[in-house]
Protein backbone atom coordinates (compact mmCIF):
# COMPACT_ATOMS: atom_id res chain seq x y z
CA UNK A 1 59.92 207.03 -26.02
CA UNK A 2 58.86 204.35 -23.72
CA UNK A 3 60.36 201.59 -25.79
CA UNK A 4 63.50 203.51 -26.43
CA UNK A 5 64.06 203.60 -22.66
CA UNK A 6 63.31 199.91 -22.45
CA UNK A 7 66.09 199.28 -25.35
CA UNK A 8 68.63 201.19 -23.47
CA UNK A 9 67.88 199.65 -20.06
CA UNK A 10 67.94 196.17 -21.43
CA UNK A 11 71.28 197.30 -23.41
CA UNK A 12 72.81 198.43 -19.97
CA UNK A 13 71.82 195.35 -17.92
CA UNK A 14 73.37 193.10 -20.93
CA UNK A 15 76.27 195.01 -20.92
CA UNK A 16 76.50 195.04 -16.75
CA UNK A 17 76.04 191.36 -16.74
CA UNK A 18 78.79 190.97 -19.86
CA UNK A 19 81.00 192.97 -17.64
CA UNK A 20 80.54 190.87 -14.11
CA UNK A 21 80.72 187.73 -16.15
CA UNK A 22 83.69 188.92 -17.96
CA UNK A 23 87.30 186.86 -16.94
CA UNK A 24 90.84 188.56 -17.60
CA UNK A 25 93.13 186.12 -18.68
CA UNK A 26 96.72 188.67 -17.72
CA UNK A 27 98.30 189.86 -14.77
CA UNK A 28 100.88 192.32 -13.85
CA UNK A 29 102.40 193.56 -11.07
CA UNK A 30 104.69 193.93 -7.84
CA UNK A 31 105.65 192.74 -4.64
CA UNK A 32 107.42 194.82 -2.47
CA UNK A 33 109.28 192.93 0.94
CA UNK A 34 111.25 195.23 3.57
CA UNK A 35 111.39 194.97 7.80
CA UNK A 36 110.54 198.90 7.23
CA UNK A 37 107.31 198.30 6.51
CA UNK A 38 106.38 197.29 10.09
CA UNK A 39 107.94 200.75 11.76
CA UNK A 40 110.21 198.55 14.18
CA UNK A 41 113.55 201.00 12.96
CA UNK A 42 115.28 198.17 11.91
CA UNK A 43 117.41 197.01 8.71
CA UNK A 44 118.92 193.70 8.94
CA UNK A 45 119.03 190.36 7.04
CA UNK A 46 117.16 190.07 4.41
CA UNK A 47 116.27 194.01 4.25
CA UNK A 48 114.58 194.23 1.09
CA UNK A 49 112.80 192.53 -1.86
CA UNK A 50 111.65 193.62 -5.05
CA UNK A 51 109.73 191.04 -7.53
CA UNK A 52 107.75 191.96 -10.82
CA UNK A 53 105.64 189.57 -12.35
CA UNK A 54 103.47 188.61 -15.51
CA UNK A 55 100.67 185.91 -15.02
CA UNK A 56 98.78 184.36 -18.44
CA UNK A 57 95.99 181.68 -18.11
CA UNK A 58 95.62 179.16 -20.23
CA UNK A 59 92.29 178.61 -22.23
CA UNK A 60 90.42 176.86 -20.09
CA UNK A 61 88.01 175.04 -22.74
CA UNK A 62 91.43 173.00 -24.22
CA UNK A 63 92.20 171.37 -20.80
CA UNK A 64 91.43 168.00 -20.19
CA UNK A 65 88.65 167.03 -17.36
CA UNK A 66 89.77 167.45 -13.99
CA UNK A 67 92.24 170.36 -14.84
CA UNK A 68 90.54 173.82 -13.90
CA UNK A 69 93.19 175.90 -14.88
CA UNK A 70 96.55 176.60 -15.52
CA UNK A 71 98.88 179.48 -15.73
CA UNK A 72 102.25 180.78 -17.11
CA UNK A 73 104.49 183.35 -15.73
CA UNK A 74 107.37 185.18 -15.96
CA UNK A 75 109.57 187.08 -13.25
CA UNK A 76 111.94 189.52 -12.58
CA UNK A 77 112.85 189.43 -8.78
CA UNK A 78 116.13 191.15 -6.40
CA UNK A 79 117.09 190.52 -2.50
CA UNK A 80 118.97 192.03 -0.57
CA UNK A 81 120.40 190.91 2.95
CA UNK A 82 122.85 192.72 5.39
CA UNK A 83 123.81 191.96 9.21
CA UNK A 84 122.33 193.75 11.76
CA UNK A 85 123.17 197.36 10.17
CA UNK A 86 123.50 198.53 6.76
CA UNK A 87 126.65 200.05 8.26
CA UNK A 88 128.86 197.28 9.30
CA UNK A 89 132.29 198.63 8.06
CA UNK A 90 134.14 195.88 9.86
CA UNK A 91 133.66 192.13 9.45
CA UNK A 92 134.34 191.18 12.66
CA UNK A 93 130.62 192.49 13.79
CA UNK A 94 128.77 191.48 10.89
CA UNK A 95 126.60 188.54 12.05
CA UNK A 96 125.40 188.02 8.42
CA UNK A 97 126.92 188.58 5.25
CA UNK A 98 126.16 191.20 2.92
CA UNK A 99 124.60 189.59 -0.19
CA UNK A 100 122.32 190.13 -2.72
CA UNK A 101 120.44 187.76 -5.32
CA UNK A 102 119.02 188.87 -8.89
CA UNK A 103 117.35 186.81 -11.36
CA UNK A 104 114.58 186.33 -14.07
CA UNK A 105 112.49 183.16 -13.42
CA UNK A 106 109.67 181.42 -14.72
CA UNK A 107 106.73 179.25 -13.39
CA UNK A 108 104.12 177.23 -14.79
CA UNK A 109 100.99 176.00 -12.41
CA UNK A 110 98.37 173.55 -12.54
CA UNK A 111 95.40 173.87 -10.86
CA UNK A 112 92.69 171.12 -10.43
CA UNK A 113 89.29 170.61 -9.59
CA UNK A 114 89.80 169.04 -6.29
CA UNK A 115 91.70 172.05 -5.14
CA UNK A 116 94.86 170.77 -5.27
CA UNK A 117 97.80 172.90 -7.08
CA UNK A 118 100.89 171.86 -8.63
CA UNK A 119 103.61 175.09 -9.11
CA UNK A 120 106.94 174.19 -11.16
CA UNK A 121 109.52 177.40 -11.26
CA UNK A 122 113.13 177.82 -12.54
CA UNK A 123 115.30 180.54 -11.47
CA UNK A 124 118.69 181.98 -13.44
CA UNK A 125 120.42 184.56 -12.40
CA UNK A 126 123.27 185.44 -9.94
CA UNK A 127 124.47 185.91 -6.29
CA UNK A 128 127.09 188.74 -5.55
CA UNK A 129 128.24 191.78 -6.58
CA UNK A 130 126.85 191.30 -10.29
CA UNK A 131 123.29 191.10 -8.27
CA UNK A 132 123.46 195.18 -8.41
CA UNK A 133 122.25 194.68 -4.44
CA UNK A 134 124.82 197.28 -3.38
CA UNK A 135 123.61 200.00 -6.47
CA UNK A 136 119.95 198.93 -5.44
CA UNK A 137 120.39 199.52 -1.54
CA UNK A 138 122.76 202.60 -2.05
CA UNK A 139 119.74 204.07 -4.42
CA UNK A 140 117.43 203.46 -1.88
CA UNK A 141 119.41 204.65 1.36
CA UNK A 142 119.63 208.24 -0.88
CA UNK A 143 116.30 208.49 -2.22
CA UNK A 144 114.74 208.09 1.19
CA UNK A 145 117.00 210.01 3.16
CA UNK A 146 118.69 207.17 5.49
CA UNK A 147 122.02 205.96 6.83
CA UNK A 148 125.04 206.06 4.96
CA UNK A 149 126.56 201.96 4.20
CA UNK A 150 129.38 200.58 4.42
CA UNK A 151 130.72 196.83 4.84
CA UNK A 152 129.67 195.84 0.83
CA UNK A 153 133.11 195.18 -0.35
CA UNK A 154 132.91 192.16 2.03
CA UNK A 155 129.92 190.74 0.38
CA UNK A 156 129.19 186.85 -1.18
CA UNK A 157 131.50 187.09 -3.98
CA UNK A 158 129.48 186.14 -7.55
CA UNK A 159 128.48 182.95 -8.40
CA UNK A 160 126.15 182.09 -11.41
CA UNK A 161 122.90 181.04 -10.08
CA UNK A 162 120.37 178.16 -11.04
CA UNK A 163 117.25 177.40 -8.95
CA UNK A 164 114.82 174.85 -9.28
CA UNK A 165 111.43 174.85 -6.77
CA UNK A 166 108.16 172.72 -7.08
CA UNK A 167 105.24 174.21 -4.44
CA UNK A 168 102.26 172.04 -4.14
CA UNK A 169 98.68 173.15 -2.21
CA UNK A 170 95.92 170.58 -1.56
CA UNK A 171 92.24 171.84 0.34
CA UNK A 172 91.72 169.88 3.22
CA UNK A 173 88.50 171.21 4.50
CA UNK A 174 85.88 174.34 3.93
CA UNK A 175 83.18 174.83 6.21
CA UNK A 176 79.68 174.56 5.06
CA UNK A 177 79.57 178.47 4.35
CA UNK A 178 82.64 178.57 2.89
CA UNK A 179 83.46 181.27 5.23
CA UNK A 180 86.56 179.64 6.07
CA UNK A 181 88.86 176.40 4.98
CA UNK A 182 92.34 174.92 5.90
CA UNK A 183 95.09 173.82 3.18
CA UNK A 184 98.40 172.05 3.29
CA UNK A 185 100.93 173.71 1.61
CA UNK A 186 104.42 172.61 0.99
CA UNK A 187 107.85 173.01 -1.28
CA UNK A 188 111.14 171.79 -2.37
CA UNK A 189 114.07 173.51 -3.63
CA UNK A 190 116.94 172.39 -5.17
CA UNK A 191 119.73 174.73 -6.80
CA UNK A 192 123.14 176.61 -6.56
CA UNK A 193 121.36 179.26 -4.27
CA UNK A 194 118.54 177.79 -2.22
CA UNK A 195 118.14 174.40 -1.57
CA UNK A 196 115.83 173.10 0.97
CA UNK A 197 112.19 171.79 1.77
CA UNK A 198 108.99 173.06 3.76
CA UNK A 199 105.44 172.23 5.24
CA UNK A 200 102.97 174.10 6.80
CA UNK A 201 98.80 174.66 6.95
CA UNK A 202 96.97 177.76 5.39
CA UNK A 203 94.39 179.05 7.08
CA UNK A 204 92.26 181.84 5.29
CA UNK A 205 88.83 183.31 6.77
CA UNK A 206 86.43 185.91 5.05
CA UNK A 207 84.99 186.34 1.80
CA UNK A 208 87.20 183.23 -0.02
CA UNK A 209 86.82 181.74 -3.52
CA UNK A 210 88.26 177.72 -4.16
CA UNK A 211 92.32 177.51 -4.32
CA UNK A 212 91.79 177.55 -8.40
CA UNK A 213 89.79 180.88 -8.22
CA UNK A 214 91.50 182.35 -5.40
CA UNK A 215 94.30 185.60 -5.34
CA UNK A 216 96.40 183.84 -2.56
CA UNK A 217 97.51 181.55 -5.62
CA UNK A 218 97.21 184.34 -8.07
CA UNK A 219 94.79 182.69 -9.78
CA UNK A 220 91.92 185.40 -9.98
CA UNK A 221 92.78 185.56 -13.54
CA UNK A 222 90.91 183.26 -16.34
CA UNK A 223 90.44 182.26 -19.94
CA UNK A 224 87.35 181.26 -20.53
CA UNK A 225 86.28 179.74 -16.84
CA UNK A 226 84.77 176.47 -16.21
CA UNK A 227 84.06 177.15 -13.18
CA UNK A 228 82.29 180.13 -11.12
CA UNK A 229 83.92 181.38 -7.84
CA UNK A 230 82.05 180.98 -5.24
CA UNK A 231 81.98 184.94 -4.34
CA UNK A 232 82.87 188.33 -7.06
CA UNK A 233 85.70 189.72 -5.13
CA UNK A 234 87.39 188.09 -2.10
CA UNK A 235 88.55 190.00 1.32
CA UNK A 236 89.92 187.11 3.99
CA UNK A 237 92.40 187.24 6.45
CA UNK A 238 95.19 184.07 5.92
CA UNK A 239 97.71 182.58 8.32
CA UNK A 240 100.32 180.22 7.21
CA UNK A 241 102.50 178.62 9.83
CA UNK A 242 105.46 176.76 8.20
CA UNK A 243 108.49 174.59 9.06
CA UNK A 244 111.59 174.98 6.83
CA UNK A 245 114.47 173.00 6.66
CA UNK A 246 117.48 174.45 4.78
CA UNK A 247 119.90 172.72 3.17
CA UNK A 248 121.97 175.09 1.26
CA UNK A 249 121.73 179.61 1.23
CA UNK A 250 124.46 181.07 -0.66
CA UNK A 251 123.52 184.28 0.85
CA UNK A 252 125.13 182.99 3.83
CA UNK A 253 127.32 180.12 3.33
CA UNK A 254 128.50 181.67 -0.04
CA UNK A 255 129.20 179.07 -3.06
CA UNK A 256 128.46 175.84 -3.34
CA UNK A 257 131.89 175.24 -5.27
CA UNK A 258 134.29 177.31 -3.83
CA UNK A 259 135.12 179.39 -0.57
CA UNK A 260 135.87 182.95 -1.68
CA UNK A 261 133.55 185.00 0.27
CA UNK A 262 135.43 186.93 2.81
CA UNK A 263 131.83 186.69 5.58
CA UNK A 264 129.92 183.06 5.54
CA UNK A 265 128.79 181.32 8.21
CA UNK A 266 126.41 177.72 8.27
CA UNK A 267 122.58 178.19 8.27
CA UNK A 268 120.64 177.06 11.06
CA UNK A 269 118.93 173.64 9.42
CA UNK A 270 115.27 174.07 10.42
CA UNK A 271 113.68 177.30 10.83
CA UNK A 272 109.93 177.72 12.08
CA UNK A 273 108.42 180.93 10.17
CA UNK A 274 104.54 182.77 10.36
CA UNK A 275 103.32 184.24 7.96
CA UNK A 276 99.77 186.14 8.61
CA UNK A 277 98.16 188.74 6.14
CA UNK A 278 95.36 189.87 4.60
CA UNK A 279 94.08 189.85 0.72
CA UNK A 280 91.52 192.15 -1.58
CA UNK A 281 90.61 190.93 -4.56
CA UNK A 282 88.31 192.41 -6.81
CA UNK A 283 87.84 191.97 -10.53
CA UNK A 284 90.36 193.80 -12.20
CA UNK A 285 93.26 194.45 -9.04
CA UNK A 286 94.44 192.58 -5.88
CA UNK A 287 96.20 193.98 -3.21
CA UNK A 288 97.32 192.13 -0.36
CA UNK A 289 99.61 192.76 2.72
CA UNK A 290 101.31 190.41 4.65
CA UNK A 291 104.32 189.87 7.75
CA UNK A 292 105.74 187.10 7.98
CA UNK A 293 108.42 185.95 11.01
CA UNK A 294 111.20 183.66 11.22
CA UNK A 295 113.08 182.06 13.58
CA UNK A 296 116.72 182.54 13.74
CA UNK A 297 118.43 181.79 10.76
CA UNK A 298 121.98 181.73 11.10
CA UNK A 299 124.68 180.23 13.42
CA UNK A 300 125.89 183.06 14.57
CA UNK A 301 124.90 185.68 16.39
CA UNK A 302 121.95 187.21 14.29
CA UNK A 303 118.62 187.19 15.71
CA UNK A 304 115.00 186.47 14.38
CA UNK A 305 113.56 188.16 12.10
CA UNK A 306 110.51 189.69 10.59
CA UNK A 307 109.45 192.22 7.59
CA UNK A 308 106.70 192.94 5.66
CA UNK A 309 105.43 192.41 2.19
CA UNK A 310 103.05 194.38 -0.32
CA UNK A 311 101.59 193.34 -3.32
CA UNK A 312 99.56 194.97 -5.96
CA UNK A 313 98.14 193.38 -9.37
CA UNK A 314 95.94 194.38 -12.26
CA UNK A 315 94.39 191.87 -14.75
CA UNK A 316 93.22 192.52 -18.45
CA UNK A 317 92.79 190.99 -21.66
C-alpha cells in the first residue's frame, strides 16, 4: 500500500511539473476599445474598436542563435469614429467626420535574445460605408439601450484600403530584481489609411518576464522555449508615453486620391498620447486593461480624447 501511494505521488508531481513546464504555442482572442469604458458619458471620435486575433509561435528549436522566438498572426479588426455626438444630423456641427475602418491583417514578429523585437503587419480592407461602421454602431446603440444616430449618410465615402506598419521594441534597462525595466518603443506606417511615425518609452513595474516572454508583446505563448521566463505568470503595471506624428488619416481627411467625402478636415501633424494600464498573465489566459489619452487630433474644433481598452486571450496547443 505504501509503495502504491509513493507511485501515485511521484506520478502526480511528474505530471504537476509536466504541466508548469508545459508552453502553448496558440492564442486567441479580443480586444475591445470604447471612451465608455471609463464612465465619463461620452461618445466621440474614435468611439469604438473591435479586434480579434490568432497568435502561432514558431518552433523555437529551428531558429537560428540569437532569435528567441517568433510569431505569426492573423486579424480581424473594425473602428469606428464620430464627432462629438453619435447624433450630429447636420454637418455644419460635426467637428469630425463619421467614418469607419474594417479589415483583415496579418503580422509576423521577431523576437531576439537581447530583447529587442521586430513586428512587420499588412492591413487590407476598406474605409467607408462598406466598413459596416454604421450597421456595427446602430447594433450597438440598440442592444445597449442608447441614443438614437444620425449624421452617417455624411460619412468618408469608400475607398479600398492598404496598410503597411513595422513596430520595433528594444530593452534599455531592468533593475537588478527585475522588478521593473524601461524600453523604447517605436513605429512607422505607411498606406492608403494611416500613414505616419511614432516614439515613445515603456515603462512596466511588477511581476515582469523579458520582452520575448512577456504578454505586453503577446508573446506568453511558445513552441518549444529556449528560454525560461524569469517569473510563471506576470501582474505589472505599464506606462507608455508616446509622440506621434501623422502624416495621412483617411478617417478624417478622407481619400488619398480623390475628394468625395462630404466632412474632412486636416489632422493635427504631431499628437502627444499616454497610454497607462495594467496586465495578468498566467499560463493559459491574459487579461489586460488599459486608457490611453491623446492630444487633440484634428484642426478643427474637436477636443482631446481618451477611451479605454480590454483584452482577453487564451493559449493552447
Amino acid at each position: 500500500m505504501k509503495r502504491y501511494t509513493f507511485n501515485i505521488l511521484v506520478f502526480l508531481l511528474f505530471a504537476a511539473c509536466n504541466v508548469h513546464s508545459q508552453d502553448f504555442k496558440n492564442e486567441f482572442g479580443f480586444k475591445s476599445e470604447n471612451d465608455s469604458y471609463l464612465a465619463q458619458g461620452s461618445d466621440r471620435y474614435y468611439t469604438n474598436g473591435i479586434f480579434i486575433n490568432f497568435r502561432r509561435a514558431v518552433d523555437q528549436m529551428k531558429l537560428k542563435a540569437g532569435l528567441e522566438k517568433k510569431i505569426y498572426e492573423i486579424s480581424v479588426g473594425q473602428k469606428i469614429y464620430n464627432p462629438i455626438s453619435g447624433y450630429a444630423p447636420n454637418p455644419a456641427t460635426q467637428d469630425r467626420p463619421f467614418a469607419g475602418y474594417l479589415y483583415v491583417g496579418g503580422s509576423l514578429s521577431w523576437f531576439k535574445l537581447d530583447e529587442s523585437v521586430l513586428k512587420v503587419s499588412t492591413e487590407i480592407g476598406t474605409v467607408g460605408p462598406s466598413s459596416l461602421a454604421k450597421d456595427g454602431q446602430e447594433l450597438l446603440h440598440n442592444t445597449v439601450g442608447f441614443y438614437e444616430l444620425a449624421g452617417w449618410e455624411n460619412q468618408i465615402r469608400d475607398e479600398a484600403a492598404i496598410n503597411l506598419s513595422v513596430q520595433y521594441t528594444k530593452l534599455i534597462h531592468r533593475l537588478v530584481d527585475n522588478a521593473a525595466d524601461i524600453s523604447f518603443e517605436g513605429y512607422a506606417n505607411a498606406g492608403t489609411t494611416y500613414s505616419g511615425a511614432g516614439a515613445g518609452i515603456l515603462l512596466r513595474a511588477g511581476s515582469i518576464n523579458q520582452l520575448f516572454n512577456s504578454s505586453y508583446l503577446n508573446a506568453s505563448l511558445g513552441n518549444n522555449v529556449k528560454t525560461k521566463g524569469l517569473v510563471p505568470s506576470e501582474i505589472f503595471f505599464y506606462a507608455k508615453p508616446q509622440l506621434n506624428f501623422i502624416a495621412y488619416d483617411a478617417t478624417v481627411e478622407g481619400s488619398i486620391f480623390k475628394n468625395n467625402s462630404p466632412v474632412t478636415f486636416d489632422a493635427k501633424p504631431i499628437v502627444f498620447a499616454q497610454q497607462i494600464g495594467f496586465n495578468y498573465s498566467s499560463q493559459h489566459f491574459t487579461v489586460d486593461f488599459g486608457v490611453i489619452f491623446k492630444t487633440k487630433e484634428i484642426e478643427s474644433s474637436a477636443r482631446a480624447h481618451q477611451w479605454g481598452a480590454i483584452s482577453m486571450y487564451y493559449r493552447f496547443n
